[in-house]
Protein backbone atom coordinates (compact mmCIF):
# COMPACT_ATOMS: atom_id res chain seq x y z
CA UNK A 1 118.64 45.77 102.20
CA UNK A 2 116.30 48.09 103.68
CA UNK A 3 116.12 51.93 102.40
CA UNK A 4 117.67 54.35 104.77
CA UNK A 5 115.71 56.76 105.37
CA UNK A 6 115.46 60.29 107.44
CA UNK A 7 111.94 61.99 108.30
CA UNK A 8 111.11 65.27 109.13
CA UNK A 9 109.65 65.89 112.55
CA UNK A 10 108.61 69.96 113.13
CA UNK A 11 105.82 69.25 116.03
CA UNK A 12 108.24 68.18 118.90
CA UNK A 13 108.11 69.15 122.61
CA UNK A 14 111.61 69.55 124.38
CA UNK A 15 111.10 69.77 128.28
CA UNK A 16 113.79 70.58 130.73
CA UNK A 17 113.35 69.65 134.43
CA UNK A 18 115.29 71.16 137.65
CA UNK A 19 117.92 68.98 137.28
CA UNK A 20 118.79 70.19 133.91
CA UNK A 21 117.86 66.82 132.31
CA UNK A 22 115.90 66.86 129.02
CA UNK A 23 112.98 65.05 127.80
CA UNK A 24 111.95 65.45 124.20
CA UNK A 25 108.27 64.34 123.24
CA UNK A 26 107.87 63.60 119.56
CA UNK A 27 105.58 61.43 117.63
CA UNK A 28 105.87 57.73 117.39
CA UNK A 29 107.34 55.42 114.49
CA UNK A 30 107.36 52.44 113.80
CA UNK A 31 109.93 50.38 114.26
CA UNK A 32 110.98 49.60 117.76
CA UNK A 33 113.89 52.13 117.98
CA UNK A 34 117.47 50.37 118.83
CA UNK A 35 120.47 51.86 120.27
CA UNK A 36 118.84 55.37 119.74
CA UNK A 37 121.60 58.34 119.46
CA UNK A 38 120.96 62.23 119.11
CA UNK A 39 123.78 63.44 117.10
CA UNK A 40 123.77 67.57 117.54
CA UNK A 41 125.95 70.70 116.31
CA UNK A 42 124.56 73.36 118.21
CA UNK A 43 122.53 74.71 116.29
CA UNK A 44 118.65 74.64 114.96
CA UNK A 45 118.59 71.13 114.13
CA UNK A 46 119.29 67.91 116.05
CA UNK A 47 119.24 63.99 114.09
CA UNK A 48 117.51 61.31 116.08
CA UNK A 49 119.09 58.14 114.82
CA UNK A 50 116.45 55.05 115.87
CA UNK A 51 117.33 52.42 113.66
CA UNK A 52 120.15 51.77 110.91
CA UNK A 53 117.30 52.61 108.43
CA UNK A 54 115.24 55.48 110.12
CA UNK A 55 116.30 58.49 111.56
CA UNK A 56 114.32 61.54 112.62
CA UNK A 57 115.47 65.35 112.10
CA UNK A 58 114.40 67.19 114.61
CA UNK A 59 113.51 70.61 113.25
CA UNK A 60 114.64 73.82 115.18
CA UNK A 61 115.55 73.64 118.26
CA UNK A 62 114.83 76.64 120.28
CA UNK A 63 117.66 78.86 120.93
CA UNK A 64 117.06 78.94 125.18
CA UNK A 65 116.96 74.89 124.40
CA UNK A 66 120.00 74.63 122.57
CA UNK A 67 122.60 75.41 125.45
CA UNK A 68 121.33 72.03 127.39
CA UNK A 69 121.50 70.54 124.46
CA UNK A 70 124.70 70.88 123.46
CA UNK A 71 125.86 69.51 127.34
CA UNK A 72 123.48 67.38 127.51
CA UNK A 73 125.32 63.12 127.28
CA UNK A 74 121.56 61.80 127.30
CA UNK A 75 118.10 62.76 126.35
CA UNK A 76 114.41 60.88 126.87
CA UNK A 77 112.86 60.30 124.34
CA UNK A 78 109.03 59.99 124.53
CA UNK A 79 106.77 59.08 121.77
CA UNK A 80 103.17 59.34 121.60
CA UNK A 81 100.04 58.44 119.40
CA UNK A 82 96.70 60.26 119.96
CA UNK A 83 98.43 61.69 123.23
CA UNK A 84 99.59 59.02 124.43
CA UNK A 85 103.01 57.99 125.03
CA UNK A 86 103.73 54.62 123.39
CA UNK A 87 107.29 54.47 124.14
CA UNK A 88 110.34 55.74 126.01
CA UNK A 89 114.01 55.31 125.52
CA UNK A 90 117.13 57.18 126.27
CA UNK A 91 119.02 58.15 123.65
CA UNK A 92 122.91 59.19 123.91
CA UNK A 93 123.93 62.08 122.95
CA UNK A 94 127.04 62.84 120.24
CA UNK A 95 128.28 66.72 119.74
CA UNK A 96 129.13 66.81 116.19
CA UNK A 97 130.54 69.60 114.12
CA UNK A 98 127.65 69.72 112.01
CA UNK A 99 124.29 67.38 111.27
CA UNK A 100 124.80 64.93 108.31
CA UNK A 101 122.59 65.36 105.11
CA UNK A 102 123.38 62.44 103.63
CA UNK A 103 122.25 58.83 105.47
CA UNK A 104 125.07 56.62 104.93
CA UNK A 105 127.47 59.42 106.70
CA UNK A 106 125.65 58.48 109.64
CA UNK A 107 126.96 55.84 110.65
CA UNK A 108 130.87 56.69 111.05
CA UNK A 109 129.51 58.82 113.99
CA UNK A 110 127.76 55.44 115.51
CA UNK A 111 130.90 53.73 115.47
CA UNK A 112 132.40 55.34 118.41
CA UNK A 113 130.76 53.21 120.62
CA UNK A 114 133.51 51.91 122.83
CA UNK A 115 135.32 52.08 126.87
CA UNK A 116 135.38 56.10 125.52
CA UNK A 117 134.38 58.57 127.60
CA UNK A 118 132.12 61.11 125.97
CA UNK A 119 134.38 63.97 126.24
CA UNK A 120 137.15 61.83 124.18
CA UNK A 121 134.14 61.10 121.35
CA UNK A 122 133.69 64.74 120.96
CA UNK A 123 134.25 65.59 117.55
CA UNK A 124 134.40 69.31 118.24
CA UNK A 125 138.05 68.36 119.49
């Protein structure tokens, strides 16, 4: 069984455009991400799960960011090498009460994947 693991990503770009959607630039990692999900608790850190063994913790997010955020039910995801983007994906968004430490917590979160709507996945409720 592969190791689970999460890395630490500090240089990040978050971009908002008119319509309020997001786009967060980051760089890239190998392997092709599946099924990507940004789990979030409103506050200075966000987890982008890629893969069932690599996740990336996104480090501060800016407090003017953090409101869009925190509505946001999908991000783009853009990673680059040597400034240039390599890959994009969407990546769905999960409000969470606050950011697992531990790997193997992550999952339970994942598992809400069903006819849900996002509001009823909400695990502020």
């Amino acid at each position: 069984m592969a190791k689970k693991t999460v890395q630490q990503e500090s240089f990040y770009e978050v971009h908002l455009n008119k319509n309020g959607d997001i786009m967060i630039s980051m760089h890239a990692r190998e392997p092709e991400p599946t099924s990507a999900v940004l789990i979030y608790d409103g506050g200075e850190h966000a987890l982008l799960y890629r893969t069932p063994e690599s996740s990336v913790l996104l480090d501060f997010i800016h407090p003017e960011v953090r409101p869009y955020l925190l509505q946001a039910k999908q991000v783009l995801i853009a990673e680059a090498q040597n400034y240039t983007v390599v890959r994009e994906y969407m990546a769905v968004c999960r409000r969470v009460k606050s950011i697992p430490v531990d790997p193997a917590a992550i999952k339970p979160l994942l598992d809400k994947e069903d006819a849900q709507s996002l509001d009823e996945r909400d695990l502020y409720k």
